[in-house]
Protein backbone atom coordinates (compact mmCIF):
# COMPACT_ATOMS: atom_id res chain seq x y z
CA UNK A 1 0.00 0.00 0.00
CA UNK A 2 1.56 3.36 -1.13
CA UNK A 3 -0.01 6.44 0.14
CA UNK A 4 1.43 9.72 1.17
CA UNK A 5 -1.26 10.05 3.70
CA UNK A 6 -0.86 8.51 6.88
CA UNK A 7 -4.49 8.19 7.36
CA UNK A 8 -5.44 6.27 4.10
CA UNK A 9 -2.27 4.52 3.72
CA UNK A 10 -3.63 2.85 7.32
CA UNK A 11 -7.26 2.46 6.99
CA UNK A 12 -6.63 0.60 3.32
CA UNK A 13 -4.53 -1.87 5.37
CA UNK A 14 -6.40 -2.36 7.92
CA UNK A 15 -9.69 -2.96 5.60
CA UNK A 16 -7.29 -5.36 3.24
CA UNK A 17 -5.88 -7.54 6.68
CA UNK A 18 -9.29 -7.83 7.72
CA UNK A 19 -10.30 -9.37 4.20
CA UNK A 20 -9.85 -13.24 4.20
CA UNK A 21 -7.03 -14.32 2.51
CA UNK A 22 -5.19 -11.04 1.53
CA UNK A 23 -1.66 -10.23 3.66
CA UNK A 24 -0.94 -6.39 3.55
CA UNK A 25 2.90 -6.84 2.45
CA UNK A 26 4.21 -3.39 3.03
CA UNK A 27 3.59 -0.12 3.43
CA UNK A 28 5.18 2.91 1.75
CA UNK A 29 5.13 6.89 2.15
CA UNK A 30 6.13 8.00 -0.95
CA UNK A 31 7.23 6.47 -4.47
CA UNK A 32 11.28 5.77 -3.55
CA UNK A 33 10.05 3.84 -0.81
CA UNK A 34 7.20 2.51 -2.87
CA UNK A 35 10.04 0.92 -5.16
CA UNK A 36 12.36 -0.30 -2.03
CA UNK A 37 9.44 -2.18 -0.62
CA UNK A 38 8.40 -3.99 -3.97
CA UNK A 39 11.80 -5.36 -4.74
CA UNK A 40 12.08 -6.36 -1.08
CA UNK A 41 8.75 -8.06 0.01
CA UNK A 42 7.49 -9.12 -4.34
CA UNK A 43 4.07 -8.06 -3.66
CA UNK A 44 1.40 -9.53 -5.81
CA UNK A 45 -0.39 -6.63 -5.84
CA UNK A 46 0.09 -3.16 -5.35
CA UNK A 47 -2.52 0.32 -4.05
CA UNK A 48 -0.34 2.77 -5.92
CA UNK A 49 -1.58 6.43 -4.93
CA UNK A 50 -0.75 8.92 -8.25
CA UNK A 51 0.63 11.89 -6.68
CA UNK A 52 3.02 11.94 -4.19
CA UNK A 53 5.75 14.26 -3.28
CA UNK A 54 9.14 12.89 -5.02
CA UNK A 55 8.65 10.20 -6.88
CA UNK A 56 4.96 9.99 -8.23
CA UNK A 57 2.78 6.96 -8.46
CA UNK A 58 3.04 6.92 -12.19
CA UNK A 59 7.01 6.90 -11.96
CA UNK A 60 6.87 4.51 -9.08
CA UNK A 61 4.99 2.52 -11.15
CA UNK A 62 7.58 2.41 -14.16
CA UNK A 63 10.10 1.49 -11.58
CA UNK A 64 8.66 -1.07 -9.72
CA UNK A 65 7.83 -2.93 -13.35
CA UNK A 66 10.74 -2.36 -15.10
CA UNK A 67 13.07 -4.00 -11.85
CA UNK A 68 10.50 -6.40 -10.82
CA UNK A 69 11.60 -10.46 -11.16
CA UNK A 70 8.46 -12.12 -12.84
CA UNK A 71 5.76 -12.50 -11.82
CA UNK A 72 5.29 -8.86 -12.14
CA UNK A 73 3.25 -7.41 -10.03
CA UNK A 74 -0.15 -5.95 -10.61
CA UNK A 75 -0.43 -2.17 -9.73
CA UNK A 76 -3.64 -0.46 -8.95
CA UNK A 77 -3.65 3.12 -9.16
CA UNK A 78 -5.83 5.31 -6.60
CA UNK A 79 -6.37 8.62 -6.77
CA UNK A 80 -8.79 10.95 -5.27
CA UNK A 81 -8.59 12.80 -9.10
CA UNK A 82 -10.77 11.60 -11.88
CA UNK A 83 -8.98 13.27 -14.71
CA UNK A 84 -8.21 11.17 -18.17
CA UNK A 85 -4.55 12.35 -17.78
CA UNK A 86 -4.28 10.10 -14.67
CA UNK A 87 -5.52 7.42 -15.94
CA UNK A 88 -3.69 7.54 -19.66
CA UNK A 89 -0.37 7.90 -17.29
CA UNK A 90 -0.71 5.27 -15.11
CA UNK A 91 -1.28 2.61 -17.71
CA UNK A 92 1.08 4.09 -19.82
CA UNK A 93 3.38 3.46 -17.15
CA UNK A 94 1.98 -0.36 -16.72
CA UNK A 95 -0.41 0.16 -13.72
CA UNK A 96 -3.38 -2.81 -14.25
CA UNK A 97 -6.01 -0.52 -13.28
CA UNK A 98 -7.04 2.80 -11.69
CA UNK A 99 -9.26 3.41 -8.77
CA UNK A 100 -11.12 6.41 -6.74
CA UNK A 101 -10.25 6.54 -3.55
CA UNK A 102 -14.24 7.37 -3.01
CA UNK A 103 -14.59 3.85 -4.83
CA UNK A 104 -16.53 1.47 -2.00
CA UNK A 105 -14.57 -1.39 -0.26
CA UNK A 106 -16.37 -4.08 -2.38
CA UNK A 107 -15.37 -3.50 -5.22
């Protein structure tokens, strides 16, 4: 989970933890830790937020897939910003989807 905001970073892992059969990895601050954590603890999956201070989500993102030992894994953009841009960015960079943060937990 990588989230510049304390606050989010921690309720998205506490709602994943509490979902049966997911393990919340590692957590990240920022985008240079985002790509520390990956290549240490080979997610499966990873909450990428978009902008960040430093290295964005969309960088991150290039990063993390272009050092990452198959199998890849699968980044999920979030973003509290539904512009186009975002969203033409992130899978530019590879991300395998893009979410709201205002999306609700079931989906």
């Amino acid at each position: 989970m990588v989230d510049d905001q304390c606050l989010i970073r921690a309720g998205l892992v506490a709602l994943l933890r509490a979902a049966p059969g997911i393990d919340a990895a590692g957590e990240a601050a920022d985008g240079e830790a985002a790509v520390r954590c990956a290549a240490r603890e080979r997610p499966d999956v990873i909450l990428m937020d978009i902008r960040m201070p430093g290295l964005d989500g969309t960088a991150a993102t290039k990063r993390i897939l272009a050092e990452a030992a198959d199998p890849l894994p699968r980044v999920l953009v979030l973003t509290t910003f539904d512009l186009d841009e975002y969203v033409y960015a992130a899978l530019r960079a590879g991300a395998s989807g893009f979410l709201l943060k205002d999306t609700g937990p079931e989906r």
